[in-house]
Protein backbone atom coordinates (compact mmCIF):
# COMPACT_ATOMS: atom_id res chain seq x y z
CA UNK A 1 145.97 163.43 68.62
CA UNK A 2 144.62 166.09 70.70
CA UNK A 3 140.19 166.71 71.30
CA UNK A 4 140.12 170.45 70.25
CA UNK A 5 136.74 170.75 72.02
CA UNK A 6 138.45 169.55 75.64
CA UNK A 7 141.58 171.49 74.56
CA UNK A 8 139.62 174.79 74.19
CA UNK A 9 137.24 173.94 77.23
CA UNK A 10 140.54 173.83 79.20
CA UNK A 11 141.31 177.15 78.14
CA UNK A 12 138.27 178.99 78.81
CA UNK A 13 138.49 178.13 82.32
CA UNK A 14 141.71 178.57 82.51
CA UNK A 15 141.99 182.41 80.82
CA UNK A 16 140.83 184.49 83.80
CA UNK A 17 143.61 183.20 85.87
CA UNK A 18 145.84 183.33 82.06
CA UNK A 19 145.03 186.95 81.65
CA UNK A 20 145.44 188.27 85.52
CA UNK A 21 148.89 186.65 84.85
CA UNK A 22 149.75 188.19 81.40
CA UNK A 23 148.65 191.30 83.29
CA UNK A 24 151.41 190.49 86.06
CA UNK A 25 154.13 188.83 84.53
CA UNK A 26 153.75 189.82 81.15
CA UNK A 27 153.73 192.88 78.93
CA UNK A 28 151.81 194.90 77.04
CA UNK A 29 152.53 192.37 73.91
CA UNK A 30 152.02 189.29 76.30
CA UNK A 31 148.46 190.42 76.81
CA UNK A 32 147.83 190.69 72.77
CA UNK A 33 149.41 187.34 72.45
CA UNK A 34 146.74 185.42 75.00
CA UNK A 35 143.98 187.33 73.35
CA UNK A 36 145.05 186.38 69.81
CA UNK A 37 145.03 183.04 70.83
CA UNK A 38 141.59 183.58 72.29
CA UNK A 39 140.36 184.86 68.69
CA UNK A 40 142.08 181.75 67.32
CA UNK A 41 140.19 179.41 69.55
CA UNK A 42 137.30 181.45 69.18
CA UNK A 43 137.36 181.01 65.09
CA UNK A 44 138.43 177.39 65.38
CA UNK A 45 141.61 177.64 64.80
CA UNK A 46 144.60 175.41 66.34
CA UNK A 47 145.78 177.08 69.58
CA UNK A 48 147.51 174.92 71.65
CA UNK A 49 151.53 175.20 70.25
CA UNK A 50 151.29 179.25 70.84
CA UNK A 51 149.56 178.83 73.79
CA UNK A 52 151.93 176.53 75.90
CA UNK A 53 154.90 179.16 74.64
CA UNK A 54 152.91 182.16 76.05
CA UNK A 55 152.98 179.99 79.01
CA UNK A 56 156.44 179.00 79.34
CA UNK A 57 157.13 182.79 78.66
CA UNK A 58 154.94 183.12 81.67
CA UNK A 59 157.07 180.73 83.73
CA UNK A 60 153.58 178.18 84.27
CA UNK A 61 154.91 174.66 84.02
CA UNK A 62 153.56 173.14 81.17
CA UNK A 63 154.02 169.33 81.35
CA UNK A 64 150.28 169.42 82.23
CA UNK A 65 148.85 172.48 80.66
CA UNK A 66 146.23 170.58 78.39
CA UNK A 67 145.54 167.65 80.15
CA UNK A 68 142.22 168.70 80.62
CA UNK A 69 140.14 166.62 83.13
CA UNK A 70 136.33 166.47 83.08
CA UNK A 71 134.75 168.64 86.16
CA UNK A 72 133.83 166.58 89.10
CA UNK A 73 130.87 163.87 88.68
CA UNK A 74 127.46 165.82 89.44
CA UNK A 75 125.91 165.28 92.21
CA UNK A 76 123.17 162.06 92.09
CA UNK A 77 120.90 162.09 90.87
CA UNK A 78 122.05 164.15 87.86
CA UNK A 79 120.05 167.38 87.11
CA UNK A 80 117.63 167.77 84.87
CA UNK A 81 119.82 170.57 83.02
CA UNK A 82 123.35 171.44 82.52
CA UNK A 83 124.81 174.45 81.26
CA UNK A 84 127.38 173.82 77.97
CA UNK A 85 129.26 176.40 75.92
CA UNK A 86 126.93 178.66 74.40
CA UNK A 87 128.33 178.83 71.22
CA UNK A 88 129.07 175.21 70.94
CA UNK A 89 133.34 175.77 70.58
CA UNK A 90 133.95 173.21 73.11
CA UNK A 91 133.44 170.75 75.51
CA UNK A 92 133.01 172.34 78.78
CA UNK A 93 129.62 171.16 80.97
CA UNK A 94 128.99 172.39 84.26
CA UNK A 95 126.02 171.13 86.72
CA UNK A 96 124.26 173.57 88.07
CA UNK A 97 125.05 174.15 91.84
CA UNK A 98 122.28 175.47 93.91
CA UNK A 99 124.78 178.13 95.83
CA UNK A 100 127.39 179.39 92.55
CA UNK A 101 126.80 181.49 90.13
CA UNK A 102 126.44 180.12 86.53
CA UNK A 103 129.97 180.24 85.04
CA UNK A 104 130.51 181.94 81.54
CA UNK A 105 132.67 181.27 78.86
CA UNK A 106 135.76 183.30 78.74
CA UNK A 107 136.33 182.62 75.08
CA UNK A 108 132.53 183.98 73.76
CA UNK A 109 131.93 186.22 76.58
CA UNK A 110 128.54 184.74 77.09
CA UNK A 111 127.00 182.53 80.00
CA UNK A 112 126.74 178.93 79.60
CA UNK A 113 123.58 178.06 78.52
CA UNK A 114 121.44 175.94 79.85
CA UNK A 115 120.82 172.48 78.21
CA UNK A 116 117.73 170.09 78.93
CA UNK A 117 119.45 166.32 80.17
CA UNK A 118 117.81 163.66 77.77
CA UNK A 119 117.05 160.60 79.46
């Protein structure tokens, strides 16, 4: 059984680099595909079967394509905030990092949004 949450946090950091290579590889249908699987994930939907055969079509190995791993630990001590999705879809945190820009979420369109760390 899959986490949908860490399944579409995987994929909205992974569609930039998804899209620039629909955009390359792909056609003009390729690129509807990827975003009708970004409206799926975006409704809730299940995702992940059409997904890994856009990216075989793609030629992007997919033994590992959702084995989504948590970002790297944050820095100690922990902030006092994180930014999360901002439309609660899925499970993607970030730490904030004095010197980056605040990431957004690929699938919303929106910043992350900052969350207050409860003690």
């Amino acid at each position: 059984m899959t986490d949908h949450r860490k399944d579409t946090a995987w994929l909205c950091k992974q569609l930039p680099g998804l899209r620039r290579l629909a955009v390359r590889k792909g056609t003009v249908q390729t690129q509807q595909q990827l975003e009708a699987i970004v409206e799926t994930a975006r409704t809730g939907g299940e995702f992940k079967e059409p997904l890994v055969v856009l990216a075989r079509s793609l030629g992007v190995g997919v033994d590992d394509l959702m084995s989504w791993r948590a970002d790297p630990m944050p820095p100690t001590p922990r902030p006092p905030v994180r930014y999360v999705c901002p439309v609660e879809l899925c499970a993607r945190e970030w730490p904030p990092e004095p010197s980056k820009r605040t990431p957004s979420c690929e699938i919303a369109g929106r910043q992350l949004r900052a969350e207050r760390e409860l003690d």
